[in-house]
Protein backbone atom coordinates (compact mmCIF):
# COMPACT_ATOMS: atom_id res chain seq x y z
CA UNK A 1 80.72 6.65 78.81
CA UNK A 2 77.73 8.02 80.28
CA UNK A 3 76.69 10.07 77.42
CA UNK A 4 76.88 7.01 75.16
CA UNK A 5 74.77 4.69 77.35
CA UNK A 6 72.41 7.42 77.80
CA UNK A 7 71.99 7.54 73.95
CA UNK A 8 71.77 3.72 73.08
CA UNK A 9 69.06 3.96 76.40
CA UNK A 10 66.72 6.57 74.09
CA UNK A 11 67.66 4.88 70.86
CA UNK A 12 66.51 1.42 72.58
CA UNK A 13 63.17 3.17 74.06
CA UNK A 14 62.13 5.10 70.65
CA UNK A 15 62.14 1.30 68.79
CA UNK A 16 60.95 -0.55 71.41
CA UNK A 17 57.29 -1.93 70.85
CA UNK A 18 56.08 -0.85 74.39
CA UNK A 19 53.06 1.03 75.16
CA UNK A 20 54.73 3.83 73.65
CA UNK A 21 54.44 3.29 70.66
CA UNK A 22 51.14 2.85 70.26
CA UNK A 23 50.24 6.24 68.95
CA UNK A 24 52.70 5.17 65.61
CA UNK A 25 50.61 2.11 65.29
CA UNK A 26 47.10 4.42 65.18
CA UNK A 27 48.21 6.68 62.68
CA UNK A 28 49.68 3.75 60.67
CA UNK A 29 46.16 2.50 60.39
CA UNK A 30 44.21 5.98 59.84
CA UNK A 31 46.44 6.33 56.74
CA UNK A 32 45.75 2.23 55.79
CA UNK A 33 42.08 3.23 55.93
CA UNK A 34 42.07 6.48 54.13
CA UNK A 35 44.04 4.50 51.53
CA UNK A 36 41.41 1.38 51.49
CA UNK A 37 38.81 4.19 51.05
CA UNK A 38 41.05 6.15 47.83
CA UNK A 39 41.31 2.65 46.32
CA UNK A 40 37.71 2.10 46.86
CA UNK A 41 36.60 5.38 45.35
CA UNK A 42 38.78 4.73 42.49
CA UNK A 43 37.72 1.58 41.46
CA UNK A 44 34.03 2.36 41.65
CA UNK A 45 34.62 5.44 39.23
CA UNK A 46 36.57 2.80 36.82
CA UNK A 47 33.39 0.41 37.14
CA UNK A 48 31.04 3.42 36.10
CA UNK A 49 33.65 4.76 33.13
CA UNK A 50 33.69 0.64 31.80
CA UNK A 51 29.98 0.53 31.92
CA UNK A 52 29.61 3.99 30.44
CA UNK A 53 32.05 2.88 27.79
CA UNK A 54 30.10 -0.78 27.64
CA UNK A 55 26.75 1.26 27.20
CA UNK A 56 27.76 3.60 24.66
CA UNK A 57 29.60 1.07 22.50
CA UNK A 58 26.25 -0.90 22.69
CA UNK A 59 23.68 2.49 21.72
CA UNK A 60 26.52 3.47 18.61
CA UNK A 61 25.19 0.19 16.04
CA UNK A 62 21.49 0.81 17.34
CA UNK A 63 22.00 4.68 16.62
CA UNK A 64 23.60 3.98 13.39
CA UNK A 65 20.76 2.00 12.12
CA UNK A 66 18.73 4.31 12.75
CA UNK A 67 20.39 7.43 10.88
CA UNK A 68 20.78 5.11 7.81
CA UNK A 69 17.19 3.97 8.04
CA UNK A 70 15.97 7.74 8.06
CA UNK A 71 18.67 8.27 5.34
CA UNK A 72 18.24 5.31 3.28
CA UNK A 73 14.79 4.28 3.24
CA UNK A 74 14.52 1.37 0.50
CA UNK A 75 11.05 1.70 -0.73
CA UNK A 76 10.88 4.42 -3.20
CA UNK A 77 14.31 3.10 -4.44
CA UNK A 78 12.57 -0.36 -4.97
CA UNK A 79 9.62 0.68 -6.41
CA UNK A 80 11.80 2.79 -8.99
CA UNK A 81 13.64 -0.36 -9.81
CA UNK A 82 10.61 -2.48 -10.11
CA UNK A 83 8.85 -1.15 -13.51
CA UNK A 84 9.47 -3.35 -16.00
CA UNK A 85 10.83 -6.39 -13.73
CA UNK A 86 9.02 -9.75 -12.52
CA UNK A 87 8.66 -8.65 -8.95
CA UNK A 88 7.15 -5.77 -7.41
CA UNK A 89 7.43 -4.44 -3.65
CA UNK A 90 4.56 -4.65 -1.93
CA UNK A 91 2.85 -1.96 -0.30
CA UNK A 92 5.34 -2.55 3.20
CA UNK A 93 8.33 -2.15 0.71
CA UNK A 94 9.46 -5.64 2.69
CA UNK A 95 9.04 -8.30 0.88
CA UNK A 96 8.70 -8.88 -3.56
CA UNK A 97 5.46 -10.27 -5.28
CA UNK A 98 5.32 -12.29 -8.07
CA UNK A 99 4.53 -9.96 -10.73
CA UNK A 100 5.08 -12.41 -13.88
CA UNK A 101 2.51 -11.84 -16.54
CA UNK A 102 1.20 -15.19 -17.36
CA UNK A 103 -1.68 -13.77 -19.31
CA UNK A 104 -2.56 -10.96 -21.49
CA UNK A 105 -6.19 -9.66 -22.90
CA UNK A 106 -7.25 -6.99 -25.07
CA UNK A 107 -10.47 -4.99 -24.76
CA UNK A 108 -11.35 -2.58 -27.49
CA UNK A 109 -13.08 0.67 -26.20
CA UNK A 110 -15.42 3.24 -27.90
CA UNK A 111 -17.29 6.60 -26.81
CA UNK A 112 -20.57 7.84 -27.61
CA UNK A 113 -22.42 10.96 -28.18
CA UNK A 114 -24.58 10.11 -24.90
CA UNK A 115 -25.01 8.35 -22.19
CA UNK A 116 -28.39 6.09 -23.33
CA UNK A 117 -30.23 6.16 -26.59
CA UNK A 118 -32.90 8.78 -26.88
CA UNK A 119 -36.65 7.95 -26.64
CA UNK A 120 -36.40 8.44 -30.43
CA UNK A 121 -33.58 5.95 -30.83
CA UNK A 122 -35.01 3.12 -28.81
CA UNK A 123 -37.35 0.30 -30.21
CA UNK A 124 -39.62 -1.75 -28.42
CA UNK A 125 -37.78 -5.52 -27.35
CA UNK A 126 -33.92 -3.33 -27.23
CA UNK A 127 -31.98 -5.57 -25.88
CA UNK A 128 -29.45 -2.19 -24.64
CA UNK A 129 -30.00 1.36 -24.15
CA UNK A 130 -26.72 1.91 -25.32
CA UNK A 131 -26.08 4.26 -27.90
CA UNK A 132 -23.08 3.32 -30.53
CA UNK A 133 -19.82 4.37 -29.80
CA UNK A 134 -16.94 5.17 -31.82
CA UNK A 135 -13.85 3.37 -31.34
CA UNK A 136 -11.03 5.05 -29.89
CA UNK A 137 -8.09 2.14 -29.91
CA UNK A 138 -7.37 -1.01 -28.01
CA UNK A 139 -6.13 -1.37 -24.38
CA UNK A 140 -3.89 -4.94 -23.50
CA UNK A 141 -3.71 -5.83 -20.01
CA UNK A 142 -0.81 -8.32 -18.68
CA UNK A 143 -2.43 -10.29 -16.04
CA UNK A 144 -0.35 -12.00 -12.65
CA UNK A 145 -1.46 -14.95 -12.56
CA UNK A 146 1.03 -16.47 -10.25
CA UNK A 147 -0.01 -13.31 -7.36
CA UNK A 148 -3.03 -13.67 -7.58
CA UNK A 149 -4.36 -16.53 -9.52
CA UNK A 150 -8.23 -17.03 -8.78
CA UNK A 151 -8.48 -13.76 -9.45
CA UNK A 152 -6.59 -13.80 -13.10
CA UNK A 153 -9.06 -16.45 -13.98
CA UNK A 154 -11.74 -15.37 -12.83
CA UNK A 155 -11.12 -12.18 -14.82
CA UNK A 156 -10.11 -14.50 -18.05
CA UNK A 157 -13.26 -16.78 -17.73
CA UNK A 158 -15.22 -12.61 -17.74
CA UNK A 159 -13.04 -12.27 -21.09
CA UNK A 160 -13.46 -15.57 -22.75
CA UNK A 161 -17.67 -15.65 -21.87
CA UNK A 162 -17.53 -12.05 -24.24
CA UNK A 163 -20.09 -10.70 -21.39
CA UNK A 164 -18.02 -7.76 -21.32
CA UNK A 165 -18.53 -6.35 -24.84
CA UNK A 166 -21.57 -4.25 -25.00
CA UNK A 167 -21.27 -3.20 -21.21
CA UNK A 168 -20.06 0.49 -19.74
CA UNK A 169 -17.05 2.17 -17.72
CA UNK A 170 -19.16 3.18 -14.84
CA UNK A 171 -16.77 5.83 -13.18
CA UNK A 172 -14.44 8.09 -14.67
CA UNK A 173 -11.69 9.61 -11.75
CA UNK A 174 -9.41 11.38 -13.75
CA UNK A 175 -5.81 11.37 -12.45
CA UNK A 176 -7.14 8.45 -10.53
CA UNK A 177 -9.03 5.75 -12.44
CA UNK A 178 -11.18 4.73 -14.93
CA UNK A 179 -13.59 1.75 -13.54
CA UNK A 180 -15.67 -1.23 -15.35
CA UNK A 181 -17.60 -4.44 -14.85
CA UNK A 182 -20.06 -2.64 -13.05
CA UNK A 183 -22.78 -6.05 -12.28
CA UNK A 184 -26.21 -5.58 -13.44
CA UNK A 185 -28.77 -5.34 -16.00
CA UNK A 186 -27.07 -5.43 -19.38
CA UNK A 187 -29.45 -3.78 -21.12
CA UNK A 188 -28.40 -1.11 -19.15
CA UNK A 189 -25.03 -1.35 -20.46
CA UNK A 190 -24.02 -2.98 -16.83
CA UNK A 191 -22.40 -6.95 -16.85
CA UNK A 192 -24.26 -10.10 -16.17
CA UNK A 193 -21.70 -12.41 -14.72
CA UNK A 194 -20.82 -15.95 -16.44
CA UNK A 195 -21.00 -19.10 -14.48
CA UNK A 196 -17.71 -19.86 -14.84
CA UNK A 197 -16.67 -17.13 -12.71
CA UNK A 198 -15.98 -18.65 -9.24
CA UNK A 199 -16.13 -17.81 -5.80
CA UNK A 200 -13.03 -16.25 -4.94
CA UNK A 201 -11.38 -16.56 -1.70
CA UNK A 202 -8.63 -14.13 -2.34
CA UNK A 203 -10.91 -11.34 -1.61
CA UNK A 204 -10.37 -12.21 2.19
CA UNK A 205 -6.62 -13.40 2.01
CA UNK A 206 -4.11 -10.62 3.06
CA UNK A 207 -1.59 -11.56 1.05
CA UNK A 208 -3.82 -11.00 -2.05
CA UNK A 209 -3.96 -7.01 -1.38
CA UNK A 210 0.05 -6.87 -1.40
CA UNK A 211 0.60 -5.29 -4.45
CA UNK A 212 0.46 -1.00 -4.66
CA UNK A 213 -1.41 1.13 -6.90
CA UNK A 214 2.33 3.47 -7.66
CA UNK A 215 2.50 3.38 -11.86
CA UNK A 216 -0.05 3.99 -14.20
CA UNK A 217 -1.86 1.66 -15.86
CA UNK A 218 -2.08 -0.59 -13.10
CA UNK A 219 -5.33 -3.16 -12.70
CA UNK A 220 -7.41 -4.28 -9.77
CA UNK A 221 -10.24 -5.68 -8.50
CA UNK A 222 -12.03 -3.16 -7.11
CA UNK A 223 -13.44 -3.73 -3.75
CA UNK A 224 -12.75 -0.53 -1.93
CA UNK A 225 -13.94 1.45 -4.83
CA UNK A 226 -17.05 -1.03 -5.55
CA UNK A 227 -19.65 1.18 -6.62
CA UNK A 228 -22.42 -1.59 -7.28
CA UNK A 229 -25.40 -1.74 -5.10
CA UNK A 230 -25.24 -3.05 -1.51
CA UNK A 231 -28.43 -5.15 -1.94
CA UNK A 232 -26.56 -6.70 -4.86
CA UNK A 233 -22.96 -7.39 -3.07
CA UNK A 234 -25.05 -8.72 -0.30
CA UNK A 235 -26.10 -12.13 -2.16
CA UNK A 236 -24.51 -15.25 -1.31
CA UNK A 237 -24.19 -15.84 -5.04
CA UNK A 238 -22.44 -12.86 -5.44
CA UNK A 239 -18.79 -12.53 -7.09
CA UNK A 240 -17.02 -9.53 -7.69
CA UNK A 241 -15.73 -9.15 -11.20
CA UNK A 242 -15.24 -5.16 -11.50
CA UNK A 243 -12.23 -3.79 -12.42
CA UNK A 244 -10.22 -0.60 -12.25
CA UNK A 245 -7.07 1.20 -14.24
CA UNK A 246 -4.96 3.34 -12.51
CA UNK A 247 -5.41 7.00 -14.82
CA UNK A 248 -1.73 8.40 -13.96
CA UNK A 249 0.27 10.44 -13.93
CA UNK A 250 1.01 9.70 -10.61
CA UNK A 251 0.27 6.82 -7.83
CA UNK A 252 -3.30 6.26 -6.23
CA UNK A 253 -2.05 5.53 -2.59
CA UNK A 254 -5.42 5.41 -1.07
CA UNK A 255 -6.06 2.52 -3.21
CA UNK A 256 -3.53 0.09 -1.57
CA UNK A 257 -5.01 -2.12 0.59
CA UNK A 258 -8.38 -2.14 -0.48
CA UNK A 259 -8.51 -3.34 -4.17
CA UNK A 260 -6.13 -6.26 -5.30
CA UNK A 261 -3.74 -5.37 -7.82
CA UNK A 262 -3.94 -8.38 -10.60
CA UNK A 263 -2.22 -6.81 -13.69
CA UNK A 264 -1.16 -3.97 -15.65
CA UNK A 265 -1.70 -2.29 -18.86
CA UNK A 266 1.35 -3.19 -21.49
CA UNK A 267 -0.67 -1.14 -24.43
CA UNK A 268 -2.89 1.29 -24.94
CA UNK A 269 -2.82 4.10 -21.90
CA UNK A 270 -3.13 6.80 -24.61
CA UNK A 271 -6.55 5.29 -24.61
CA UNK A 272 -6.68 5.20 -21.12
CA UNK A 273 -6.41 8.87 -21.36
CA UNK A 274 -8.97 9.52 -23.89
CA UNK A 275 -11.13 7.85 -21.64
CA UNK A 276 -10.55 10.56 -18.63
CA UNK A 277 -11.27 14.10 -20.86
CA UNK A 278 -15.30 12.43 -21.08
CA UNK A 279 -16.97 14.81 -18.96
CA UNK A 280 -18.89 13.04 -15.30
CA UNK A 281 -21.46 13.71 -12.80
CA UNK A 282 -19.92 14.86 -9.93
CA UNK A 283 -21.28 17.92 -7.22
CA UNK A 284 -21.66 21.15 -8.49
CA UNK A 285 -18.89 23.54 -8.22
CA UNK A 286 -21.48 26.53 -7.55
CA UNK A 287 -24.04 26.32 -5.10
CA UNK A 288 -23.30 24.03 -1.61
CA UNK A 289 -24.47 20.92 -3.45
CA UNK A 290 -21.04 18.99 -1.64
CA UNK A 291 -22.07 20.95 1.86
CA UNK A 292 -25.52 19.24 1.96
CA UNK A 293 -24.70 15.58 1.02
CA UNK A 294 -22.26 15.37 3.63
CA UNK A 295 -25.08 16.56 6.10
CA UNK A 296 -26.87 14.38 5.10
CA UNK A 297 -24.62 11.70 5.09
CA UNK A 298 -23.20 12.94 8.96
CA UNK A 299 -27.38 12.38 9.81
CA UNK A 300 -27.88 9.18 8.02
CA UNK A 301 -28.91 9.66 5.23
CA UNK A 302 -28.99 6.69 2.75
CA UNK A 303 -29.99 9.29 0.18
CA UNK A 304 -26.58 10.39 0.69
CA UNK A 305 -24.15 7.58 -0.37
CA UNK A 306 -26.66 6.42 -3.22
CA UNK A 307 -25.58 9.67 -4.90
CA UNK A 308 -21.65 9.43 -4.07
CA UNK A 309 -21.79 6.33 -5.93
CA UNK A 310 -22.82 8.29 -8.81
CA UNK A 311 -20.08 10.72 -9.10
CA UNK A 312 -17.47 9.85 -11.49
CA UNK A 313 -20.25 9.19 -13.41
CA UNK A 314 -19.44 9.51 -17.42
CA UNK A 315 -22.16 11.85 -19.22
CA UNK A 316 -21.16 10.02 -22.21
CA UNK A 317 -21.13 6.50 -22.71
CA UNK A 318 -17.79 4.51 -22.50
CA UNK A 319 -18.38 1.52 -24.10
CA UNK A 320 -16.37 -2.00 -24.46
CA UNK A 321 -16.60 -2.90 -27.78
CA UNK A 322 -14.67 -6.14 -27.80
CA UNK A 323 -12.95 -8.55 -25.59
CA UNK A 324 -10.28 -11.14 -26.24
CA UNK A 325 -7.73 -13.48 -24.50
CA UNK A 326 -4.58 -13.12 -26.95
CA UNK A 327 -2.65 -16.08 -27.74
CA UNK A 328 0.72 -14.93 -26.70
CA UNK A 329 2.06 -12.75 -23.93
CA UNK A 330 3.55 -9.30 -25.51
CA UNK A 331 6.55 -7.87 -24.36
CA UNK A 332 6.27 -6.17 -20.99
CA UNK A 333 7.38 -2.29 -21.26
């Protein structure tokens, strides 16, 4: 009897909430906490894995893009695609010109013996120092007039006025370009420019120097490569009218952006070629000739640049023996 009341007496004092039991009630709550911390820790290593995950799934399109842009780049592609079509890339490789040929000329070329008559060959009252040429063939150029159309007819009102025939290729850059329309006297086989050539505002419009200088045969203004006098280009009347074709047999990069591409030959670049074997004044390959104009052009030098414009230069004159605006279009190649 005694032993049993003395065990339901401990039994009743170990689960009785008195003051003893306090101790249970502290180490309950150290282990809550520790827990409250574990949970803690665990769910601020979930939010860092989520926005980890969130982050990476967000950099894998951007990263993609970018290995297909290095390994895809359209441009070339586009530009392969092009030849022969009625659009062309432009020189960003973003966005398609209208390269429809609305237009087509033919100019007939020859090449002389010389570069002027001799003193024996002239006649007092010549009305050109231009010795006679020999025809070589005929060169058709497809013109775009809906990319560039002030330019197209400005270059068509040139044809149609016939102030072209009689008048020189000023610069011969072979594997580059072959350039006419040179302004000036015309005895001196140079081009006096018709009225009806107008002012052209596409000269100062971006969107006008779109089109790249890639295949041979290509046509532009040129303004980068304009090799007429400054005093000249420097009259309000003035209006530039001369014109380049691209030599082959590659592209003429340099030449984008400065010159505005407003056709293309369709006929004729064996001609084109001919052109290039006539031999030009350029620097001297012996002696430092190259070494002393740019000296003098580092100091300067005005001396300087007049000769640049000289080299290219043909020894022998390339002449334009006839001019036409043909009736129809021909087939594009």
């Amino acid at each position: 009897m005694h032993t049993s009341h003395a065990r339901r007496s401990r039994a009743s004092q170990t689960s009785s909430p008195s003051s003893g039991a306090t101790p249970t009630r502290v180490v309950c709550a150290g282990t809550s906490e520790r827990a409250q911390h574990s949970e803690e820790r665990r769910l601020g290593e979930e939010i860092v894995t989520t926005s980890s995950r969130r982050q990476a799934l967000v950099a894998l399109p951007v990263a993609l893009l970018g290995v297909c842009g290095a390994l895809a780049d359209p441009r070339p592609a586009v530009a392969v695609a092009a030849v022969g079509a009625d659009t062309m890339p432009s020189t960003s490789g973003r966005e398609e010109v209208d390269t429809t040929i609305t237009h087509a000329v033919a100019i007939t070329i020859g090449i002389a013996d010389r570069a002027l008559k001799s003193a024996a060959d002239r006649t007092i009252g010549d009305k050109s120092i231009i010795p006679t040429a020999e025809p070589v063939g005929r060169v058709v150029i497809g013109l775009y007039g809906n990319a560039v159309p002030r330019t197209v007819s400005n270059f068509l009102a040139l044809v149609e006025s016939g102030n072209l025939v009689g008048t020189t290729f000023s610069r011969v850059l072979a594997g580059e370009y072959i350039q006419a329309g040179k302004q000036g006297s015309k005895r001196l086989g140079a081009v006096e420019v018709p009225p009806t050539v107008q002012s052209n505002p596409e000269v100062s419009e971006a969107s006008a120097f779109k089109l790249p200088h890639y295949r041979p045969g290509t046509v532009s203004l040129a303004l980068g490569e304009n090799d007429e006098e400054p005093q000249l280009r420097a009259r309000p009347e003035y209006r530039p009218v001369e014109f380049l074709i691209t030599t082959g047999p590659g592209p003429v990069p340099r030449l984008n952006g400065q010159n505005i591409v407003f056709g293309r030959v369709l006929e004729g670049m064996s001609v084109v070629g001919q052109v290039t074997q006539v031999p030009v004044f350029g620097p001297s390959p012996v002696g430092n000739s190259l070494a002393f104009n740019s000296l003098a052009s580092a100091i300067g030098d005005d001396r300087a640049a007049t000769v640049r414009r000289k080299y290219g230069k043909p020894l022998k004159a390339v002449v334009i023996l006839g001019s036409e605006v043909l009736p129809t279009v021909p087939s594009a190649p």
